[in-house]
N, C-alpha and C. Protein backbone atom coordinates (compact mmCIF):
# COMPACT_ATOMS: atom_id res chain seq x y z
N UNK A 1 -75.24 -47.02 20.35
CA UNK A 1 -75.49 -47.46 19.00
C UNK A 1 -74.17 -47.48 18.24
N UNK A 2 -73.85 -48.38 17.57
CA UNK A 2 -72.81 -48.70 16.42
C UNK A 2 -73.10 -49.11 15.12
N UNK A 3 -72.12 -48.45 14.41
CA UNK A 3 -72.13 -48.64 12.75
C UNK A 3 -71.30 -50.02 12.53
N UNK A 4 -71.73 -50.67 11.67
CA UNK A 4 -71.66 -51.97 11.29
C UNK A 4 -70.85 -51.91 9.65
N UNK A 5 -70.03 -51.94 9.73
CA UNK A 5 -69.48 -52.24 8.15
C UNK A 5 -68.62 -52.76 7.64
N UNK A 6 -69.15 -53.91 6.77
CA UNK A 6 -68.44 -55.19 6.23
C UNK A 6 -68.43 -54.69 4.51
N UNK A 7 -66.77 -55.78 4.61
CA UNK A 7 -66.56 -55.81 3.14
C UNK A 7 -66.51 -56.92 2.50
N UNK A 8 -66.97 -57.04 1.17
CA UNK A 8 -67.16 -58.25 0.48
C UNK A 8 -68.58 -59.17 0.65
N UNK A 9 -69.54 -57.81 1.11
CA UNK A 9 -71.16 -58.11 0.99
C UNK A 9 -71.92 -57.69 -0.40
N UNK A 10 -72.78 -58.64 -0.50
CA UNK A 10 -73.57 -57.66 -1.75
C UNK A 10 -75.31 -57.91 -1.06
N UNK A 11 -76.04 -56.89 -1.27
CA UNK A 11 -77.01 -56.60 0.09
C UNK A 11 -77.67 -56.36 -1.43
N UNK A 12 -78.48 -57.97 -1.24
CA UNK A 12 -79.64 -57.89 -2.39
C UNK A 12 -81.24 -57.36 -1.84
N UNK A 13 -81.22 -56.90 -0.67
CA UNK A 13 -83.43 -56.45 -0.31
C UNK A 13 -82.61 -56.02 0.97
N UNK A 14 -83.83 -54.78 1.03
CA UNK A 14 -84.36 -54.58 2.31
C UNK A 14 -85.10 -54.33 2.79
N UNK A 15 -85.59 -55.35 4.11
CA UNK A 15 -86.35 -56.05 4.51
C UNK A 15 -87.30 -55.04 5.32
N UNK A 16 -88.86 -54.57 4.93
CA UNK A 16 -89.49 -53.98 5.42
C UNK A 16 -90.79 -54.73 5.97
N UNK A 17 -90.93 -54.03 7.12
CA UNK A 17 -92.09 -54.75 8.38
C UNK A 17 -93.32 -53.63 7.64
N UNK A 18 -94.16 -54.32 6.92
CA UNK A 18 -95.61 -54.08 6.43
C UNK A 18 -96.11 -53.37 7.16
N UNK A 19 -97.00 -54.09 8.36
CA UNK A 19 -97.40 -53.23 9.27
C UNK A 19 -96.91 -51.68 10.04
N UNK A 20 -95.94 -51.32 10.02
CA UNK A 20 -94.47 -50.35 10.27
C UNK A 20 -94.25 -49.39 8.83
N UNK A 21 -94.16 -50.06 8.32
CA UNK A 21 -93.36 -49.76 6.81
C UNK A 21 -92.12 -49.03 6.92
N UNK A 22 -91.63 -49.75 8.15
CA UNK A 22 -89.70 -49.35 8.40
C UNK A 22 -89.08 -50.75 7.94
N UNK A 23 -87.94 -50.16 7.66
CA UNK A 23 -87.19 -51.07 7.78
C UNK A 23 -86.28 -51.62 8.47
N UNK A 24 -86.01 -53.45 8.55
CA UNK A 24 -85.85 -54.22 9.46
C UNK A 24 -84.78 -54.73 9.45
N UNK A 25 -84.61 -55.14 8.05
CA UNK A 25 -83.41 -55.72 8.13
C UNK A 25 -82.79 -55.66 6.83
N UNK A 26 -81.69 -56.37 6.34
CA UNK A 26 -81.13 -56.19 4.71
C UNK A 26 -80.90 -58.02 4.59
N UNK A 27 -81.14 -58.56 3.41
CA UNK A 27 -80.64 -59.76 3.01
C UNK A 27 -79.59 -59.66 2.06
N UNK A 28 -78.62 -60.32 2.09
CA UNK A 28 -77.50 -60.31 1.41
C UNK A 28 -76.55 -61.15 1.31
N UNK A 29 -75.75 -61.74 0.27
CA UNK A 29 -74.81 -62.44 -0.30
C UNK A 29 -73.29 -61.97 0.50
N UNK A 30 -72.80 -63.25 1.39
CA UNK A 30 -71.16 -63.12 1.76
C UNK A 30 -70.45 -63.53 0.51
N UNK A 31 -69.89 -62.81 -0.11
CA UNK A 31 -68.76 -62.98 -1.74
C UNK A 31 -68.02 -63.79 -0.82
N UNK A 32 -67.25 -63.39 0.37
CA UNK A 32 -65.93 -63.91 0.85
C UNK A 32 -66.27 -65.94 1.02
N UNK A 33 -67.36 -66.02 1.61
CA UNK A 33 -67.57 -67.41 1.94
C UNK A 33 -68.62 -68.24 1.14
N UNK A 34 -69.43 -67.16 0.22
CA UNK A 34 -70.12 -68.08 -0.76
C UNK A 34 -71.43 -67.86 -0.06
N UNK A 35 -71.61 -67.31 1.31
CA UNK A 35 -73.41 -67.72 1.99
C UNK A 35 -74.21 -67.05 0.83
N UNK A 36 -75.21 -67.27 0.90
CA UNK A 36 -76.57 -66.95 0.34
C UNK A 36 -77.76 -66.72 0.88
N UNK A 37 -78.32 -65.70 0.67
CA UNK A 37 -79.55 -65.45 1.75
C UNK A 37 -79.05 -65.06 3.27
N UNK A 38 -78.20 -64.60 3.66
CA UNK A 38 -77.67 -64.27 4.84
C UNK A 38 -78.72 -63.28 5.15
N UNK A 39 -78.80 -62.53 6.74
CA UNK A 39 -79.85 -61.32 7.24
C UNK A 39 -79.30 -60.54 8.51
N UNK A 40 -79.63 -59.58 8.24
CA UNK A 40 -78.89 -58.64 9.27
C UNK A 40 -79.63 -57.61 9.64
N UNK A 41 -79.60 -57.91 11.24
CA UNK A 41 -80.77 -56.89 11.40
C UNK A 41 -80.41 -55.75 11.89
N UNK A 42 -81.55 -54.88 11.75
CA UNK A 42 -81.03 -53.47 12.15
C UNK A 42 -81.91 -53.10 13.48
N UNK A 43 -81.19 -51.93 14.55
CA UNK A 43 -81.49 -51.91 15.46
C UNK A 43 -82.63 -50.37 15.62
N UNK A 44 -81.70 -49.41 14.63
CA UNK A 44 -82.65 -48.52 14.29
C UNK A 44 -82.76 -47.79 13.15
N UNK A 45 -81.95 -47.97 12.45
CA UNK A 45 -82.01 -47.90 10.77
C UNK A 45 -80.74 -48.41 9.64
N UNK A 46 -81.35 -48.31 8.67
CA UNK A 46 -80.45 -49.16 7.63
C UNK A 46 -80.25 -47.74 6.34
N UNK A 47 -78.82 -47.50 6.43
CA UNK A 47 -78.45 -46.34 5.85
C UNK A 47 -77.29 -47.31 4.33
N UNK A 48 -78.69 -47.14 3.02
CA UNK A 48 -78.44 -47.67 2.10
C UNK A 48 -77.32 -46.33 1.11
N UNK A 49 -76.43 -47.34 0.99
CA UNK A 49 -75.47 -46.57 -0.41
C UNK A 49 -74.42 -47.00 -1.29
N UNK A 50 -74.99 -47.79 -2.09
CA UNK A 50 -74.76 -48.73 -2.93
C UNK A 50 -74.53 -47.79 -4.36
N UNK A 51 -74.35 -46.64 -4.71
CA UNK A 51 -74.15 -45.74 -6.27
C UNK A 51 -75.16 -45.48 -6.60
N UNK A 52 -75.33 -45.01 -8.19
CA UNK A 52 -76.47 -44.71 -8.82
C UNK A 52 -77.39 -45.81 -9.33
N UNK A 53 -76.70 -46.64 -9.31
CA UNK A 53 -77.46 -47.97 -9.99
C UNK A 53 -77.74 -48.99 -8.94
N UNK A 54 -76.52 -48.90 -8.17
CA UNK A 54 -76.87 -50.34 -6.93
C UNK A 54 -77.69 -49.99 -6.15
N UNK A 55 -78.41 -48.93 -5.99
CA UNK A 55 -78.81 -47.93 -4.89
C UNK A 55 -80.55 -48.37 -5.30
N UNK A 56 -80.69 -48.01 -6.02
CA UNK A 56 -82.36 -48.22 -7.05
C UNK A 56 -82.58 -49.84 -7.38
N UNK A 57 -81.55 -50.70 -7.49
CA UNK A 57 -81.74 -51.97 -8.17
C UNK A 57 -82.17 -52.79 -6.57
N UNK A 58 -81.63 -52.33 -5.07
CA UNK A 58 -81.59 -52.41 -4.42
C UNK A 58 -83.28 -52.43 -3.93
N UNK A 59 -83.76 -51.21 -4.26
CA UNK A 59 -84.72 -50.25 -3.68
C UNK A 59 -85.95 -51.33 -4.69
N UNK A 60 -85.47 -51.27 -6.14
CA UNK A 60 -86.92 -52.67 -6.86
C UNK A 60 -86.71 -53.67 -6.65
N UNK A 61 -85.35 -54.37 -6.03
CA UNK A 61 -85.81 -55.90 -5.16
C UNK A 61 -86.22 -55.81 -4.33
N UNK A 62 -86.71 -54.66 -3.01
CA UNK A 62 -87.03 -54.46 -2.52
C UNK A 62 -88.63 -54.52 -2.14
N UNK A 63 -89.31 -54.05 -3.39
CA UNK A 63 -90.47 -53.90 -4.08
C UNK A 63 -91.14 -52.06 -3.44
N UNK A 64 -89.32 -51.79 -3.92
CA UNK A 64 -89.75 -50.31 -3.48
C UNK A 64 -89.88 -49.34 -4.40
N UNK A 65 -90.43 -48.93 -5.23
CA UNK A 65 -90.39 -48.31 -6.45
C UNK A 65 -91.46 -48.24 -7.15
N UNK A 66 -91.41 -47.15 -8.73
CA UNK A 66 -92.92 -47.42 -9.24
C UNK A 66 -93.68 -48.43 -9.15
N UNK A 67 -95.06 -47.97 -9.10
CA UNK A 67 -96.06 -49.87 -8.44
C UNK A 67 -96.15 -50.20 -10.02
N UNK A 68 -96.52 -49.81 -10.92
CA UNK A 68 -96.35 -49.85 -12.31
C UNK A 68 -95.52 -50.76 -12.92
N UNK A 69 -94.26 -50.08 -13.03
CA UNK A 69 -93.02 -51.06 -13.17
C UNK A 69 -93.17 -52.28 -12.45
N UNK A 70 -93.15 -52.37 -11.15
CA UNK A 70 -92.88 -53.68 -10.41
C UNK A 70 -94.16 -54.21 -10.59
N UNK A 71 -95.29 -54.13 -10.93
CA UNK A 71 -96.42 -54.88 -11.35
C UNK A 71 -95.91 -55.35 -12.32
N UNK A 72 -95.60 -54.90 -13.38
CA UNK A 72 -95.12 -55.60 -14.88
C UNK A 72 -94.42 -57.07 -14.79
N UNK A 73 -93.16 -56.52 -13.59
CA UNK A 73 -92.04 -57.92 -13.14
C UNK A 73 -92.74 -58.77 -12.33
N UNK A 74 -94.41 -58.41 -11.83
CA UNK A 74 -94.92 -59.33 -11.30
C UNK A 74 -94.38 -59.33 -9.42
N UNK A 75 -94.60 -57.82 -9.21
CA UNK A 75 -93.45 -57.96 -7.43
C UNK A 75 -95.04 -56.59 -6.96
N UNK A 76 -95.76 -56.69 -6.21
CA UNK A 76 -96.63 -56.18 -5.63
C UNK A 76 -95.60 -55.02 -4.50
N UNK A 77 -96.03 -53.46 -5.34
CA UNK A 77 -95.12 -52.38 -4.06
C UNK A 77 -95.60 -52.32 -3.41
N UNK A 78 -94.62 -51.99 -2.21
CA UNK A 78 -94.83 -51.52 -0.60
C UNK A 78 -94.74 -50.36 -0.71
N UNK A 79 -94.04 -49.50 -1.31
CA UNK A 79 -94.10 -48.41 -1.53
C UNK A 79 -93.97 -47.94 -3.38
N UNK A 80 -95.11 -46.89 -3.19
CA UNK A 80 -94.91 -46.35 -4.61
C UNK A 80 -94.28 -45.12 -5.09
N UNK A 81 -92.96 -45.48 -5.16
CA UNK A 81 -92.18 -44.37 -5.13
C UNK A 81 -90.84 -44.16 -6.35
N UNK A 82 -90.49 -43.17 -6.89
CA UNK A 82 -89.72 -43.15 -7.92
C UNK A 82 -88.83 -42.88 -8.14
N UNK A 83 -88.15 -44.42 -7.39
CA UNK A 83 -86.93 -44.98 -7.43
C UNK A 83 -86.43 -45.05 -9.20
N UNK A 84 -85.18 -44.48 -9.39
CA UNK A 84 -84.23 -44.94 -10.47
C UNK A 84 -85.11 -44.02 -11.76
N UNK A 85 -85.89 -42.92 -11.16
CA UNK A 85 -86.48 -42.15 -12.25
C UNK A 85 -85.72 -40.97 -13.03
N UNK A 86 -84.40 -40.60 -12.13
CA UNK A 86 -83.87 -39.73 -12.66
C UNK A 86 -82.44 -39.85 -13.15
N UNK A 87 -82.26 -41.34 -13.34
CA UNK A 87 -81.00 -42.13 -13.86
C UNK A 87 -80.84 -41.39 -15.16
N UNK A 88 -79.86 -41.55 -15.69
CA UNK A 88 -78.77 -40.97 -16.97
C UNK A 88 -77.74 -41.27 -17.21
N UNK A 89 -77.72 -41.83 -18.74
CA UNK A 89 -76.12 -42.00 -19.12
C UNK A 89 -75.48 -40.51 -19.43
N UNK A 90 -74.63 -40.37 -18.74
CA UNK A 90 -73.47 -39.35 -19.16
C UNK A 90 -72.86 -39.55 -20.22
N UNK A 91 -72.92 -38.61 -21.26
CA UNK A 91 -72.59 -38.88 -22.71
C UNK A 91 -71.11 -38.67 -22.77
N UNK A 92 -69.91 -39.67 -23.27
CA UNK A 92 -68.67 -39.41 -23.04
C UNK A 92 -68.36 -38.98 -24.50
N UNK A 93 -67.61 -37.96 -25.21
CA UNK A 93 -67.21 -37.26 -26.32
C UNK A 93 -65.64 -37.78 -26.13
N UNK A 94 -65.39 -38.19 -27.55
CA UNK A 94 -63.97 -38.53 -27.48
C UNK A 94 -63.49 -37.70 -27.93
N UNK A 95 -61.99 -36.95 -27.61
CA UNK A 95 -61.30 -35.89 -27.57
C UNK A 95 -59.97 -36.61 -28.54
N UNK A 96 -59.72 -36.37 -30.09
CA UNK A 96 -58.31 -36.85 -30.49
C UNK A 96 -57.79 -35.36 -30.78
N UNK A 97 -56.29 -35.55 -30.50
CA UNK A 97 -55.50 -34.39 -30.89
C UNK A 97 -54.32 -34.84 -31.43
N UNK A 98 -53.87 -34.55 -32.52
CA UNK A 98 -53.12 -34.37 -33.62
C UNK A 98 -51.78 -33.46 -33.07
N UNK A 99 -50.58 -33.86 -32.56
CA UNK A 99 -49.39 -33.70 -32.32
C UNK A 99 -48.45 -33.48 -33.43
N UNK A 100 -47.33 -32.81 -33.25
CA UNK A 100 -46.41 -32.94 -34.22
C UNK A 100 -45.13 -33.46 -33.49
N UNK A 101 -44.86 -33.68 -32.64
CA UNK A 101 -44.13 -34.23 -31.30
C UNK A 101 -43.59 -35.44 -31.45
């Protein structure tokens, strides 16, 4: 088995077999050449890590996440699970200091 990793992808779904409810494959955008809808399959798993945000935005195109939420956007879940529930802005405090220098 080998790890696969390309740069200058953006990996919009991943692609889960219903019947299974594993996942199969990832669809995703080549930046470098412009493709669209590209697919890549996986042989025995797909090890997602995209940050705090790409990671979950990933997981509701997916239609993996609250069934709630993704009912609203009109996307029927495969899984009902709570993706992007414990997101947070980190509050940044600006620090000025007064020199005599």
């Amino acid at each position: 088995s080998r790890l696969v990793s390309r740069a200058r992808i953006e990996v919009t779904k991943v692609n889960v077999n219903l019947f299974t409810r594993q996942a199969t494959s990832i669809t995703y955008n080549n930046l470098a050449t412009g493709a669209t809808n590209c697919r890549a399959w996986a042989r025995n798993e797909i090890i997602l890590s995209a940050g705090a945000v790409g990671t979950p935005k990933i997981l509701l195109n997916s239609a993996i996440g609250p069934a709630l939420d993704l009912l609203f956007n009109g996307i029927l879940s495969i899984a009902d699970l709570p993706v992007g529930k414990n997101l947070a802005d980190d509050v940044g405090v600006p620090l000025v200091y007064a020199s005599a220098i």
